[in-house]
Protein backbone atom coordinates (compact mmCIF):
# COMPACT_ATOMS: atom_id res chain seq x y z
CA UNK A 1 34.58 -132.64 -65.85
CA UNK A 2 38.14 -130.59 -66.22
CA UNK A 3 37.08 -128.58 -69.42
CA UNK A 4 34.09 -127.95 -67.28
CA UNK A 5 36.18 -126.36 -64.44
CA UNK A 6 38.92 -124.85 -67.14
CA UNK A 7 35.53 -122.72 -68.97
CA UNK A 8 34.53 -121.91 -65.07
CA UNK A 9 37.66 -120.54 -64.22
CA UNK A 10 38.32 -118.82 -67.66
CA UNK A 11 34.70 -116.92 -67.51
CA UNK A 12 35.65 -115.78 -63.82
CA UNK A 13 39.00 -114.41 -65.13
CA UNK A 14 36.92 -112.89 -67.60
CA UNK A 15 34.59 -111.64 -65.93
CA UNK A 16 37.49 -110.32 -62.99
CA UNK A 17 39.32 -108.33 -66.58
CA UNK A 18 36.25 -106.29 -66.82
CA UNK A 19 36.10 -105.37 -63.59
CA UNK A 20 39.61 -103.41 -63.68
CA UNK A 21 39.70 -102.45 -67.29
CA UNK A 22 36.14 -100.61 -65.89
CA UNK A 23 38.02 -99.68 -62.48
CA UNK A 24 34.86 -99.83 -60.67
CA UNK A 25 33.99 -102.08 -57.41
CA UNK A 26 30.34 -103.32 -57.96
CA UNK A 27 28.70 -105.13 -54.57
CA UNK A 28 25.12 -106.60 -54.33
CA UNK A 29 22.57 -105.05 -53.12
CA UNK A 30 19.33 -107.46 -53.50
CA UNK A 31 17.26 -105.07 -51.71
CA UNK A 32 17.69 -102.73 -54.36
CA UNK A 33 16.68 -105.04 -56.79
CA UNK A 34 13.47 -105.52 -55.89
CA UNK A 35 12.57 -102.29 -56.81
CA UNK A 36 14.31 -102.20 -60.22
CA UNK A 37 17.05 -99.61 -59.20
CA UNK A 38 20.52 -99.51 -60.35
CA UNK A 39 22.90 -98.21 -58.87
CA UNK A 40 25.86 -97.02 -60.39
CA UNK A 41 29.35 -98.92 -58.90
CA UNK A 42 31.63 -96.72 -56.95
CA UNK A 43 35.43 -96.29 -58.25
CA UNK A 44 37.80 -97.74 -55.52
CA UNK A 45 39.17 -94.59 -53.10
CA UNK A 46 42.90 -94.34 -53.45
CA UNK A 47 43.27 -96.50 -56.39
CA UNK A 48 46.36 -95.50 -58.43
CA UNK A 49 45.31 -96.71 -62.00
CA UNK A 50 41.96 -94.68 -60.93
CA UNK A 51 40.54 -92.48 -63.76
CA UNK A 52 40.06 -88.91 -63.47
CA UNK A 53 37.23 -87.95 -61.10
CA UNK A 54 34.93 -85.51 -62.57
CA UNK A 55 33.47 -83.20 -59.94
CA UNK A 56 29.75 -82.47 -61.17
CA UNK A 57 28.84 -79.69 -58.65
CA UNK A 58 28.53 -76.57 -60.42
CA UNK A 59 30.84 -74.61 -58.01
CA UNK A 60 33.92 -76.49 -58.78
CA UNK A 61 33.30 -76.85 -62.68
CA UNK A 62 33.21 -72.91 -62.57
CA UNK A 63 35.73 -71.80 -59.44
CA UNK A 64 39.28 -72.80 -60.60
CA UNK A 65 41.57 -74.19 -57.52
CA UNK A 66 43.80 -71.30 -57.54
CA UNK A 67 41.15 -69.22 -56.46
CA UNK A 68 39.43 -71.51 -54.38
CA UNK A 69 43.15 -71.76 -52.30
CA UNK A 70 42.86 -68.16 -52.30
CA UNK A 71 39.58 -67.76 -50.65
CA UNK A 72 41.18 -70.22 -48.20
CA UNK A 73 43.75 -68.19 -47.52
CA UNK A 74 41.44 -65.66 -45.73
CA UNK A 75 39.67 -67.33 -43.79
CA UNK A 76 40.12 -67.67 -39.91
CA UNK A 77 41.61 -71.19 -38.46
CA UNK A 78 37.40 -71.86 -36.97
CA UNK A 79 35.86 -70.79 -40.34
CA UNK A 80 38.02 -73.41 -42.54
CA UNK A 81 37.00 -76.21 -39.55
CA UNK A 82 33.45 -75.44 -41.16
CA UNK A 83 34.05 -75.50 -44.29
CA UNK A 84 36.20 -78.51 -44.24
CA UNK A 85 32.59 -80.43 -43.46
CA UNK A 86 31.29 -78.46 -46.72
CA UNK A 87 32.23 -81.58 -49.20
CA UNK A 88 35.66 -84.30 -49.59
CA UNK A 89 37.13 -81.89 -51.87
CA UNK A 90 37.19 -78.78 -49.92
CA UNK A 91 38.27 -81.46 -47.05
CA UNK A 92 41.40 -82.28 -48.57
CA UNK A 93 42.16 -78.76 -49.60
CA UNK A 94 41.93 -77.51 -46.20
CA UNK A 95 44.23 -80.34 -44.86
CA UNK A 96 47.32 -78.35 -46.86
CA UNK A 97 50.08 -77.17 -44.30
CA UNK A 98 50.08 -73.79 -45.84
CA UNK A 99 46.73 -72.51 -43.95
CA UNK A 100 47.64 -73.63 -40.32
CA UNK A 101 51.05 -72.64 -41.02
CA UNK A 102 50.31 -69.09 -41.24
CA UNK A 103 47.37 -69.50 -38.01
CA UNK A 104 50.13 -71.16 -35.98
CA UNK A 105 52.56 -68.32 -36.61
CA UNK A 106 50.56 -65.36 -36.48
CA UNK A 107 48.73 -67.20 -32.95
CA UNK A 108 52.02 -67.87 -31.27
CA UNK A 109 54.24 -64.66 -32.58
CA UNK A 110 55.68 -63.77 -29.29
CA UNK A 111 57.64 -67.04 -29.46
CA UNK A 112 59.46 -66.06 -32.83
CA UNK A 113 60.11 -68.17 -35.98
CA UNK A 114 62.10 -69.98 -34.85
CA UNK A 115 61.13 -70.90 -31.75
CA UNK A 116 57.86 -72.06 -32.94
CA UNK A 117 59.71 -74.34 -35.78
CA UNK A 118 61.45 -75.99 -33.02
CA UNK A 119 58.28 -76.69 -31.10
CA UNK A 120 56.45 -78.05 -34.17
CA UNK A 121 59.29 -80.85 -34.89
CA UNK A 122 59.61 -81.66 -31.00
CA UNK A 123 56.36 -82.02 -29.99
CA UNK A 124 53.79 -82.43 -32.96
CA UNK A 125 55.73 -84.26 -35.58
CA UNK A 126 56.41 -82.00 -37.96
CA UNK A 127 52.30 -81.25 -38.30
CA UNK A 128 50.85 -77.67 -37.87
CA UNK A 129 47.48 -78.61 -37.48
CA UNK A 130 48.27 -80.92 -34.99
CA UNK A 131 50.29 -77.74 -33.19
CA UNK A 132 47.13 -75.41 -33.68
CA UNK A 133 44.55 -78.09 -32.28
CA UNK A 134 46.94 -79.56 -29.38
CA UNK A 135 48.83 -76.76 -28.46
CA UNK A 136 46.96 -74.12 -25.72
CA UNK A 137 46.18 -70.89 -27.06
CA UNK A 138 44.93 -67.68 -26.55
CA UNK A 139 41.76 -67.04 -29.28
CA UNK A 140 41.55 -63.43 -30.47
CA UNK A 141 38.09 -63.92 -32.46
CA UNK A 142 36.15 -63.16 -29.32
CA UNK A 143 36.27 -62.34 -25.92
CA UNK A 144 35.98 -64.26 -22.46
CA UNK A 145 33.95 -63.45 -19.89
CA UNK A 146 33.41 -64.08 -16.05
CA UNK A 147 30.04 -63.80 -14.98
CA UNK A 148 29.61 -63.32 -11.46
CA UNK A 149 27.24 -62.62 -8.32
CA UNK A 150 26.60 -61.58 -5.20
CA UNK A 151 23.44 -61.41 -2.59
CA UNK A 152 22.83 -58.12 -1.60
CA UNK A 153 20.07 -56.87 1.69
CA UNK A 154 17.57 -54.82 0.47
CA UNK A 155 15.61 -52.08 2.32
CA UNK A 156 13.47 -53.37 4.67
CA UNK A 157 9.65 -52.14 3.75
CA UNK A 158 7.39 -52.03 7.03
CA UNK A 159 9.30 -54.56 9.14
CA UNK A 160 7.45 -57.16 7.18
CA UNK A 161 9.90 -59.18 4.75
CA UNK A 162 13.78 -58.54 4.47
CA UNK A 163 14.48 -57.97 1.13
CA UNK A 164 17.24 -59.25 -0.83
CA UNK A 165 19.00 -58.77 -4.39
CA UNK A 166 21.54 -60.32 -6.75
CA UNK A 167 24.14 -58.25 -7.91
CA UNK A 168 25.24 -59.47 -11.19
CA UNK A 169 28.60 -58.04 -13.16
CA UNK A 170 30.96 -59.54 -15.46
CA UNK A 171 34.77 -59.22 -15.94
CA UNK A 172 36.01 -59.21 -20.28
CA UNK A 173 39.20 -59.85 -21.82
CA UNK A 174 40.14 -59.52 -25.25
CA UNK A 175 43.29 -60.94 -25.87
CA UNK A 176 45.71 -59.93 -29.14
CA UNK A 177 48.39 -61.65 -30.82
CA UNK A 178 51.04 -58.94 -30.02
CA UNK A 179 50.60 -59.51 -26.16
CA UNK A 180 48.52 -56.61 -25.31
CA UNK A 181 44.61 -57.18 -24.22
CA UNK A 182 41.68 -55.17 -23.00
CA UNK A 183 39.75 -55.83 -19.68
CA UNK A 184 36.32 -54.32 -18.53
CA UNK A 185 34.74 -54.78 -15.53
CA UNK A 186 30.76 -54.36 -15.53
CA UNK A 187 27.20 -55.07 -15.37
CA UNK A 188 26.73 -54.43 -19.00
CA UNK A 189 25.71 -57.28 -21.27
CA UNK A 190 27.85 -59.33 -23.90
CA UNK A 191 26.03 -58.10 -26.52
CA UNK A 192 26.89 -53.89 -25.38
CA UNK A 193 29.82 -54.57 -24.10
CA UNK A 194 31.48 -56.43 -27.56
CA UNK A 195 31.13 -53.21 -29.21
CA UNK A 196 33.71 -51.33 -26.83
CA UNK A 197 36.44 -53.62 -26.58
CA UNK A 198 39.21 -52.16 -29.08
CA UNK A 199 42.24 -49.90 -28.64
CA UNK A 200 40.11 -47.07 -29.81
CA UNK A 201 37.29 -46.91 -27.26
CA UNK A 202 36.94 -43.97 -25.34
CA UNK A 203 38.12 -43.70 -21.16
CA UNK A 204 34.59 -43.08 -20.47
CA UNK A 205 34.16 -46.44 -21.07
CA UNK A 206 36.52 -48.16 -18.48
CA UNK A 207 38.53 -50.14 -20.63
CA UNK A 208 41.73 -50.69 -19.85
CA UNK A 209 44.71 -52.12 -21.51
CA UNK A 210 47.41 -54.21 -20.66
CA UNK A 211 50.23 -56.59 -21.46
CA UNK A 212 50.12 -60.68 -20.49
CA UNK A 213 52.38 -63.94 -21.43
CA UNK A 214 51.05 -67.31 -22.09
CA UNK A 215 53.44 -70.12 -20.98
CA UNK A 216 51.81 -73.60 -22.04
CA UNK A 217 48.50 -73.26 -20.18
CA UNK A 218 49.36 -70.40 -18.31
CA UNK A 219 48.35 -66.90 -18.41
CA UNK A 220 49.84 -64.25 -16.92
CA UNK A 221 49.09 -60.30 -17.12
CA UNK A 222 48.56 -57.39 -15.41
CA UNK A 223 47.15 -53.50 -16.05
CA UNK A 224 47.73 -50.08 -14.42
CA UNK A 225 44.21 -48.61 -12.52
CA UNK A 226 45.20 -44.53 -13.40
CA UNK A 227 44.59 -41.92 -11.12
CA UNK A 228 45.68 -40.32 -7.68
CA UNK A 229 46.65 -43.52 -6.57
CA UNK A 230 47.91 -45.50 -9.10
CA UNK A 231 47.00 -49.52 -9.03
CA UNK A 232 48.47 -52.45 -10.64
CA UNK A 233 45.83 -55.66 -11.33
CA UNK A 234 47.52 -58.67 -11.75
CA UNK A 235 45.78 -61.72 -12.67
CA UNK A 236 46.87 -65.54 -13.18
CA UNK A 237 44.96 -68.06 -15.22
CA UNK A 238 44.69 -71.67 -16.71
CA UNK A 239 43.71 -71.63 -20.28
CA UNK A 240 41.73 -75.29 -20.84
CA UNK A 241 38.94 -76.41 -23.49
CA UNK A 242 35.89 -78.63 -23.39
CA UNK A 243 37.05 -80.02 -26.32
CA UNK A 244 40.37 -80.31 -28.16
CA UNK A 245 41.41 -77.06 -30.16
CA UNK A 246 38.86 -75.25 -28.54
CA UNK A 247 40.61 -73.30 -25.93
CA UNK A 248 37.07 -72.01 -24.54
CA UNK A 249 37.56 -71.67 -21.09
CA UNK A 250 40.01 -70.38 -18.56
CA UNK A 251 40.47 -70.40 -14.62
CA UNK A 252 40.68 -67.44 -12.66
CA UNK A 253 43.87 -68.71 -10.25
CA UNK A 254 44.55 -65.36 -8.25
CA UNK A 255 43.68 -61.64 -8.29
CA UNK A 256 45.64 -59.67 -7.06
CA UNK A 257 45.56 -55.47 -6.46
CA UNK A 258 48.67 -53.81 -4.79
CA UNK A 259 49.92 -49.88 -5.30
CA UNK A 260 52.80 -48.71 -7.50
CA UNK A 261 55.19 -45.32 -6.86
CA UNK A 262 54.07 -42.67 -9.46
CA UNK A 263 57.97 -42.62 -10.49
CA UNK A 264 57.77 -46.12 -11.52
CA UNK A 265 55.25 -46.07 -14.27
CA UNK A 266 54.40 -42.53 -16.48
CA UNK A 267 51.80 -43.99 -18.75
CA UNK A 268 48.89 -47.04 -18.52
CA UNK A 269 50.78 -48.25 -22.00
CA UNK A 270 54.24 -49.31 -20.48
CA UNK A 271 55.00 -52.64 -19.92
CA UNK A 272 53.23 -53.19 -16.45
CA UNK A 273 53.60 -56.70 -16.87
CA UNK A 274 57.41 -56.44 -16.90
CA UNK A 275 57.32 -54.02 -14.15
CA UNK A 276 55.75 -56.37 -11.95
CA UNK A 277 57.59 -59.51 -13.00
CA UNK A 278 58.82 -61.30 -9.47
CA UNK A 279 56.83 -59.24 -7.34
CA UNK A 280 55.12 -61.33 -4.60
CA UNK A 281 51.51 -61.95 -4.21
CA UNK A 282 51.55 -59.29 -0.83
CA UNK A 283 54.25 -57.07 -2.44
CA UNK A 284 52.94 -52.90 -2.57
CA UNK A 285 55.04 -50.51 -3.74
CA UNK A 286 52.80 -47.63 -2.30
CA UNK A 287 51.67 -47.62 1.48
CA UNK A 288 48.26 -45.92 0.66
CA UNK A 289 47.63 -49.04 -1.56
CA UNK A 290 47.92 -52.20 0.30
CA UNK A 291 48.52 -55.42 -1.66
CA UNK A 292 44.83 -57.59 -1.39
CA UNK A 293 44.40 -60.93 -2.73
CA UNK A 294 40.74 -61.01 -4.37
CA UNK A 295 38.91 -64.14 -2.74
CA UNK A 296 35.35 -63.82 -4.57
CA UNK A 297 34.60 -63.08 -7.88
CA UNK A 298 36.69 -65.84 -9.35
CA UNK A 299 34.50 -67.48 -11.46
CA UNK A 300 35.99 -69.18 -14.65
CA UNK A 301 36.17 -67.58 -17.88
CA UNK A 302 33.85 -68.77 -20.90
CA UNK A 303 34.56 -67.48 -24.07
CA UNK A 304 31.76 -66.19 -27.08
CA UNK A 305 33.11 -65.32 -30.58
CA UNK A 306 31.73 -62.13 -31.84
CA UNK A 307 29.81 -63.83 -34.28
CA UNK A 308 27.51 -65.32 -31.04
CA UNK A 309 27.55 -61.96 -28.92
CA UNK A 310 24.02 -61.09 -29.63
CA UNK A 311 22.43 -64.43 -29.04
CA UNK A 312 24.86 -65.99 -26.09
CA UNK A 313 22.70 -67.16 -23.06
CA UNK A 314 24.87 -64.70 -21.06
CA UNK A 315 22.58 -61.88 -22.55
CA UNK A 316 19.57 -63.15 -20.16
CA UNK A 317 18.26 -61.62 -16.81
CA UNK A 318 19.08 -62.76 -13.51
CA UNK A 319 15.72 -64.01 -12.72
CA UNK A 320 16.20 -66.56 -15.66
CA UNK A 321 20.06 -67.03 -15.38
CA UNK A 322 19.58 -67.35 -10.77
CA UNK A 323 17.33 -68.75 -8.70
CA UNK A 324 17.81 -68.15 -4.64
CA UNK A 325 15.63 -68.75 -1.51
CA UNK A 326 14.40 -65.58 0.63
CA UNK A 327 14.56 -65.22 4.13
């Protein structure tokens, strides 16, 4: 009966050395079995006396890592969240520090170095993809845009129905990483309207420039309106997401219009922003220009990346985008 349970425990042990001189977990799967298939065991993940893992897709065997890394390297922070999903491989490559490093930097340059070095050790652990998907920021790889309307009376025809329209426009910002961004306020589409919003655009156009701060979720910035009566838009904002990292929306606070002196400002491309820094919300500089607080037209901001300008929903009519009842 004991040599019986020594030659039990000896063929276990046995059996066990094969296991790890193989490295390979092997579980049963009597489902399989009935069909004659074999499946091939699966190394343990993480295991340190592991053996080399041969990657069999062609695209690895033939693209050495340093210029894989490279190709990395280019790529925008939302274009490496895609192709971290491509395989576990490209996963792990895109988890180095290196990549968000230089997205967290460039993203939050106003701050400085430094400053941005002390916010990554006090508030996300030392991680920069932690700081680029937790901490609020402004993305530059599209533009955001307020849609908004308005019912309008129409011209009566023959005193037999009152007529009635909706007015539809839309307020874009671009926003850059040096602190400057473009607005444009019209009834154009997304998909016209993408095409104009860079420094180079014409002032046929009506694009206009400005300067604007981002403190945690806050926005602030304001522009110079040229002409005989110079105007100064200032706008506040709450930068939020629908999901974390995604910084896709943002809430139109206050709008505000007031007058400047001409002696105060000699070009749109000063620093308006600075100009108007502690200024209340009913402060005018210029009599002719009373300070008004914008009440309508605050609808929040949602943002479309350029790649999604031509097919965004925002592109459609008002009689598919509005409904409203006559009378």
């Amino acid at each position: 009966m004991t040599s019986d349970y020594i030659l039990k425990i000896a063929a276990e042990l046995e059996s066990a050395s094969r296991l790890r001189t193989a490295q390979f977990l092997v579980t049963q799967r009597p489902w399989l079995d009935l069909y004659g298939i074999n499946v091939r065991p699966v190394a343990p993940f993480g295991s340190a006396s592991r053996k080399p893992y041969v990657d069999e897709a062609l695209i690895h065997r033939n693209l050495p890592d340093e210029l894989l890394f490279e190709i990395f390297s280019r790529m925008t922070p939302y274009t490496l969240g895609r192709a971290a999903c491509v395989c576990r491989k490209w996963k792990y490559t895109i988890r180095n520090p290196v990549f968000w490093r230089n997205a967290c930097l460039k993203t939050w340059q106003l701050n400085g170095v430094a400053e941005n070095y002390k916010i990554l050790q006090s508030n996300y652990d030392g991680s920069w993809r932690k700081m680029w998907l937790l901490r609020p920021r402004l993305r530059t790889d599209g533009i955001y845009v307020s849609r908004n309307t308005y019912i309008r009376a129409g011209v009566a025809e023959w005193k037999i129905t009152n007529p009635v329209h909706i007015v539809c426009y839309f307020r874009y910002l671009r926003f850059y990483p040096s602190g400057r961004f473009l607005y444009k306020n019209s009834s154009q589409k997304v998909k016209d309207v993408a095409k104009l919003m860079h420094f180079r655009t014409s002032k046929v156009d009506c694009v206009f420039s400005g300067r604007y701060t981002l403190s945690e979720d806050k926005v602030e910035a304001a522009l110079l309106y040229p002409g005989l009566r110079p105007t100064v838009w200032r706008i506040r904002l709450r930068l939020r997401g629908t999901t974390a990292g995604a910084n896709n929306r943002m809430d139109l606070l206050s709008l505000v219009t007031s007058g400047v002196n001409d002696n105060e400002v000699s070009s749109p491309d000063e620093d308006i922003l600075g100009l108007v820094e502690g200024w209340q919300e009913d402060e005018t500089h210029n009599p002719d220009v009373p300070a008004v607080s914008h009440k309508k037209g605050l609808t929040p901001f949602v943002f479309v990346p350029f790649d999604e300008v031509e097919t965004s929903v925002l592109n459609l009519p008002v009689d598919k985008m509005d409904y409203y009842v006559p009378g």
